[in-house]
Structures are given as structure tokens and as C-alpha cells.
C-alpha atoms as a PDB file:
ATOM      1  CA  UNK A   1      -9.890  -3.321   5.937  1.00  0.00           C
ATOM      2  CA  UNK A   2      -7.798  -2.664   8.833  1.00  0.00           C
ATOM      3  CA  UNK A   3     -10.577  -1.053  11.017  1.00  0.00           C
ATOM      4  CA  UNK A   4      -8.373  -1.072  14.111  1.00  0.00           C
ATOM      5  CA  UNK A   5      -5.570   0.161  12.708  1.00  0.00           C
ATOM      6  CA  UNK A   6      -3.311  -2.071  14.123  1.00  0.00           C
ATOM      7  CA  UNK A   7      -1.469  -3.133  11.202  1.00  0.00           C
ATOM      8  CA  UNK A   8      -3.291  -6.644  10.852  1.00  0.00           C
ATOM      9  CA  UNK A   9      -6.802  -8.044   9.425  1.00  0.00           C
ATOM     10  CA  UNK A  10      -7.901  -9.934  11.897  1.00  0.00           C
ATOM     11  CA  UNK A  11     -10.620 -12.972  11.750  1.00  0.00           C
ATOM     12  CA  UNK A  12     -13.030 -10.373  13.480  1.00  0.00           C
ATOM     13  CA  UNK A  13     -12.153  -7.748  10.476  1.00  0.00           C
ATOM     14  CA  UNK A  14     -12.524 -10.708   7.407  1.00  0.00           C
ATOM     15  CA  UNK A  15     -15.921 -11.089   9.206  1.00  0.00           C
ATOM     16  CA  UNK A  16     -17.223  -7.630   8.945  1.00  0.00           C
ATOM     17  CA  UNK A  17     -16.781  -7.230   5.403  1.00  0.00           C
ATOM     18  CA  UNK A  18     -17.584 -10.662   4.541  1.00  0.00           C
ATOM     19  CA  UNK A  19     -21.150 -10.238   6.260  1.00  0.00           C
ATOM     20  CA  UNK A  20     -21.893  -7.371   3.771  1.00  0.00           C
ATOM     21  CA  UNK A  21     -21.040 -10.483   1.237  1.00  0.00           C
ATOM     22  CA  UNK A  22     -23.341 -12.671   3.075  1.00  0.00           C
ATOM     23  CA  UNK A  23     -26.264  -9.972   3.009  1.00  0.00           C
ATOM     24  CA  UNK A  24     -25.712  -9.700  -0.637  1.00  0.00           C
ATOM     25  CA  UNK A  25     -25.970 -13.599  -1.507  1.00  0.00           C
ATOM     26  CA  UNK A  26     -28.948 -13.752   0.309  1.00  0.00           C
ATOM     27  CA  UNK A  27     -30.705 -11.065  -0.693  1.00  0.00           C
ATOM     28  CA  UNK A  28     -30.014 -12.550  -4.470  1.00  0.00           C
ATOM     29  CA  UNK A  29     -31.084 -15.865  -3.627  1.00  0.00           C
ATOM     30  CA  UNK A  30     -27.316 -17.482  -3.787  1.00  0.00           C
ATOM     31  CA  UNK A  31     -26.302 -20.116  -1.263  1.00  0.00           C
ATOM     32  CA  UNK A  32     -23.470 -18.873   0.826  1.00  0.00           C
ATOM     33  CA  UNK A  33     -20.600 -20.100   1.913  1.00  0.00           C
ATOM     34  CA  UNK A  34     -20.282 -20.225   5.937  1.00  0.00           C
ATOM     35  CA  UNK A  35     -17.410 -17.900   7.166  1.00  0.00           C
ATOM     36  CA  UNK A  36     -15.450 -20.479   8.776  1.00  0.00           C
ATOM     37  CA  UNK A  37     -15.423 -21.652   5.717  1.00  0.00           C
ATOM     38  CA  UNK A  38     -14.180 -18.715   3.883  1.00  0.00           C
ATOM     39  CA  UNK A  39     -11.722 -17.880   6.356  1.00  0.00           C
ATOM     40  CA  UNK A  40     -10.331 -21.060   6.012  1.00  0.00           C
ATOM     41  CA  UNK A  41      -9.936 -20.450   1.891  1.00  0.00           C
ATOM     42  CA  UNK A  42      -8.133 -17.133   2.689  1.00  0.00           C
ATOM     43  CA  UNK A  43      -5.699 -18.840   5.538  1.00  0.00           C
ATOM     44  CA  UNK A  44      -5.028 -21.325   3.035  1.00  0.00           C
ATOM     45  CA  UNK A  45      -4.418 -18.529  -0.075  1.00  0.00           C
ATOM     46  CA  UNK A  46      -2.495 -16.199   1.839  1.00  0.00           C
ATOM     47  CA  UNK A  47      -0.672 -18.483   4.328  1.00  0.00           C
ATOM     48  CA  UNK A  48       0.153 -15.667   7.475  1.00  0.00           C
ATOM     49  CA  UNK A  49       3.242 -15.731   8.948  1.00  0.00           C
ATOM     50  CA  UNK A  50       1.306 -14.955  12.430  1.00  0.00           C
ATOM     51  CA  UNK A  51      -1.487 -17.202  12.930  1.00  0.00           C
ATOM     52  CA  UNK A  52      -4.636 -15.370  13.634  1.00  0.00           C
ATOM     53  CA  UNK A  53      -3.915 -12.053  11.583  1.00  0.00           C
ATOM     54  CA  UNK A  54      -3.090 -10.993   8.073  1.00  0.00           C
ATOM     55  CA  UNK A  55      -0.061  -8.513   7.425  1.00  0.00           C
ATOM     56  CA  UNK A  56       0.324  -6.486   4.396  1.00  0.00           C
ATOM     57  CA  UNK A  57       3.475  -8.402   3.639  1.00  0.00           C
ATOM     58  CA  UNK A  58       1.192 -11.719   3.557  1.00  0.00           C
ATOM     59  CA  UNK A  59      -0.845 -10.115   1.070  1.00  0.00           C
ATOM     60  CA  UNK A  60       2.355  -9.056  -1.109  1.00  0.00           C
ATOM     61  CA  UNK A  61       3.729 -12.473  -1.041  1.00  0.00           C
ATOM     62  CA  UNK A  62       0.061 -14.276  -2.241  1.00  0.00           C
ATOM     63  CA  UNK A  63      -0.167 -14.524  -6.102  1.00  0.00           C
ATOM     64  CA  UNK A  64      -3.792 -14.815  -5.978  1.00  0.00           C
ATOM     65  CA  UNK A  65      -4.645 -11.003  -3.788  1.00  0.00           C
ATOM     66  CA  UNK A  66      -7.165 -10.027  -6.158  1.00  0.00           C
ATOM     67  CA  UNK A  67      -8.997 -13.120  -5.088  1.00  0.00           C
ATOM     68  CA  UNK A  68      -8.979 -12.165  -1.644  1.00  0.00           C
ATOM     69  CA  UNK A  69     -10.173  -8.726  -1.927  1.00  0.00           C
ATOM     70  CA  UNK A  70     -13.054  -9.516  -4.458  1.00  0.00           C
ATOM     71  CA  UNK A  71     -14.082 -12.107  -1.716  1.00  0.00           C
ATOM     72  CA  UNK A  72     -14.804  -9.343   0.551  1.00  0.00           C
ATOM     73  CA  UNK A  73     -15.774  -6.385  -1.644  1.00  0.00           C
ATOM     74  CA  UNK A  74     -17.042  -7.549  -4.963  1.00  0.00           C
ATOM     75  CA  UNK A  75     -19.544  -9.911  -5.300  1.00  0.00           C
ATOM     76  CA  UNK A  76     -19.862 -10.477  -8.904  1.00  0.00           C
ATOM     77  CA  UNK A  77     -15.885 -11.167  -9.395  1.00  0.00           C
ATOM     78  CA  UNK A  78     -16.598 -13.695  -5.874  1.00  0.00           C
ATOM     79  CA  UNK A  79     -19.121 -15.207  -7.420  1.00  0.00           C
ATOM     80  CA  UNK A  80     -17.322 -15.800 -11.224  1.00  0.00           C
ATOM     81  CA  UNK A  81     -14.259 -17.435  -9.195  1.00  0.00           C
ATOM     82  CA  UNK A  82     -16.312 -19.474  -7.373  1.00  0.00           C
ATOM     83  CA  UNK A  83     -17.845 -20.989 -10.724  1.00  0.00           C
ATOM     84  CA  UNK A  84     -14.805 -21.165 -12.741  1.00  0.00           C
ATOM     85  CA  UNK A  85     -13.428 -24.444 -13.857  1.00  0.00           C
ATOM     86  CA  UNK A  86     -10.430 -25.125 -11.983  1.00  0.00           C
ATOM     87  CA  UNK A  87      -9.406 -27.082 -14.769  1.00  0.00           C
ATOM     88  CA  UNK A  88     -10.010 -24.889 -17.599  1.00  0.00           C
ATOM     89  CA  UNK A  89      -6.247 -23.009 -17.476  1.00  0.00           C
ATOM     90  CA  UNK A  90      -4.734 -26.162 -18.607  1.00  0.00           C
ATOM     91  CA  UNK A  91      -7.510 -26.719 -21.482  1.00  0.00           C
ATOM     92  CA  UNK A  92      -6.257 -25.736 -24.711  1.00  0.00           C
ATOM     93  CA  UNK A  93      -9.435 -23.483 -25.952  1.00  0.00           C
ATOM     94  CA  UNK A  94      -8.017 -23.899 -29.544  1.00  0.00           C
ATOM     95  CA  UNK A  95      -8.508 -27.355 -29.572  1.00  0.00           C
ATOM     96  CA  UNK A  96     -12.238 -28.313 -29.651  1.00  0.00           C
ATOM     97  CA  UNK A  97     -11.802 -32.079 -28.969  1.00  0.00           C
ATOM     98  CA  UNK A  98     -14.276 -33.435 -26.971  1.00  0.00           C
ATOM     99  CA  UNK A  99     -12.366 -36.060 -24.420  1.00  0.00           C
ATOM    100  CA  UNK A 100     -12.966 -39.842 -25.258  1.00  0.00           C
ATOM    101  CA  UNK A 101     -14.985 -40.635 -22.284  1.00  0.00           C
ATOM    102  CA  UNK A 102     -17.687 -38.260 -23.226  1.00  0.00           C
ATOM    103  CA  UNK A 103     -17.656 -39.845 -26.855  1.00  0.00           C
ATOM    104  CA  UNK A 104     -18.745 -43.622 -24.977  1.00  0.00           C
ATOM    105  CA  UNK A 105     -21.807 -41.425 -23.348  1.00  0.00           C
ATOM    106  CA  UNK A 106     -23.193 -39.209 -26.181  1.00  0.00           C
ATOM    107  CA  UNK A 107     -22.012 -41.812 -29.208  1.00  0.00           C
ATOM    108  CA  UNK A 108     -22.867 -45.204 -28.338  1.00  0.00           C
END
């Protein structure tokens, strides 16, 4: 991703490969996400040391890489993380209790 080779991923880099994304979603008929948006996603994820650029040693430290990368290269694996519960980790999935509240709307 480094086209530059400078040792960084710039903004100017996340854009080019998150145009291709962009191209994709459209073509598909999926609402995008703006890149200013995105970009500030990754910033957020990764945290940089040096604001403006990404080092490989960012990317080491962030627990959630894969993320980034299928952001910019693999639109299916974008697209499930975008849809996933963010709740759904903490959900037991052997317990199929339906919560109380749903119970006043579909039980009166």
C-alpha cells in the first residue's frame, strides 16, 4: 500500500485503494461510505503515533488489522463487518432467550 515507498500510508495512499472500494459499491448498487469518513474509522482503529501517516508499527500494535486491510482490498469481508452486530460477541448463541422487551411487542 505504500506506493511511495516512504515507509508510511498516507491519507493520499488510503484514498487510492479505497476508490477501487468505492467503484465496487457502486457498481453493486451499495451505498458508500464517504472517505473522510472511512479515514476517520481507520485513524480511530489504528491510532498513529504521527498524525497524518500510518507506520507498520501502528499496524502491529492495532488488534483489529485485518479490518483495515479488508477495508481497502476486500469488499465482501468490508461489507460483512460493516453489517455485523456489534453486540452479538457478548450474546450467548447457546441461549435462545428472546429479551423481555421484545416479549411486551410480539406477546401482548
Amino acid at each position: 500500500m505504500d506506493l511511495d515507498g516512504d515507509g508510511f500510508l498516507s491519507m493520499y495512499e488510503l484514498e487510492y485503494f479505497y476508490e477501487e472500494q468505492l467503484r465496487r459499491m457502486e457498481f453493486l448498487g451499495i451505498e458508500t461510505l464517504p472517505f473522510e469518513d472511512c479515514l476517520c474509522q481507520m485513524l480511530d482503529m489504528v491510532h498513529p503515533k504521527k498524525e497524518g501517516c500510518i507506520a507498520l508499527a501502528d499496524l502491529k500494535r492495532c488488534r483489529m488489522v485485518p479490518i483495515f486491510f479488508d477495508t481497502f482490498f476486500n469488499l465482501e469481508k468490508y461489507l460483512d463487518h460493516e453489517q455485523k452486530d456489534p453486540f452479538a460477541s457478548q450474546r450467548d448463541p447457546d441461549d435462545p432467550e428472546v429479551p423481555s422487551f421484545l416479549l411486551f411487542y410480539f406477546y401482548p
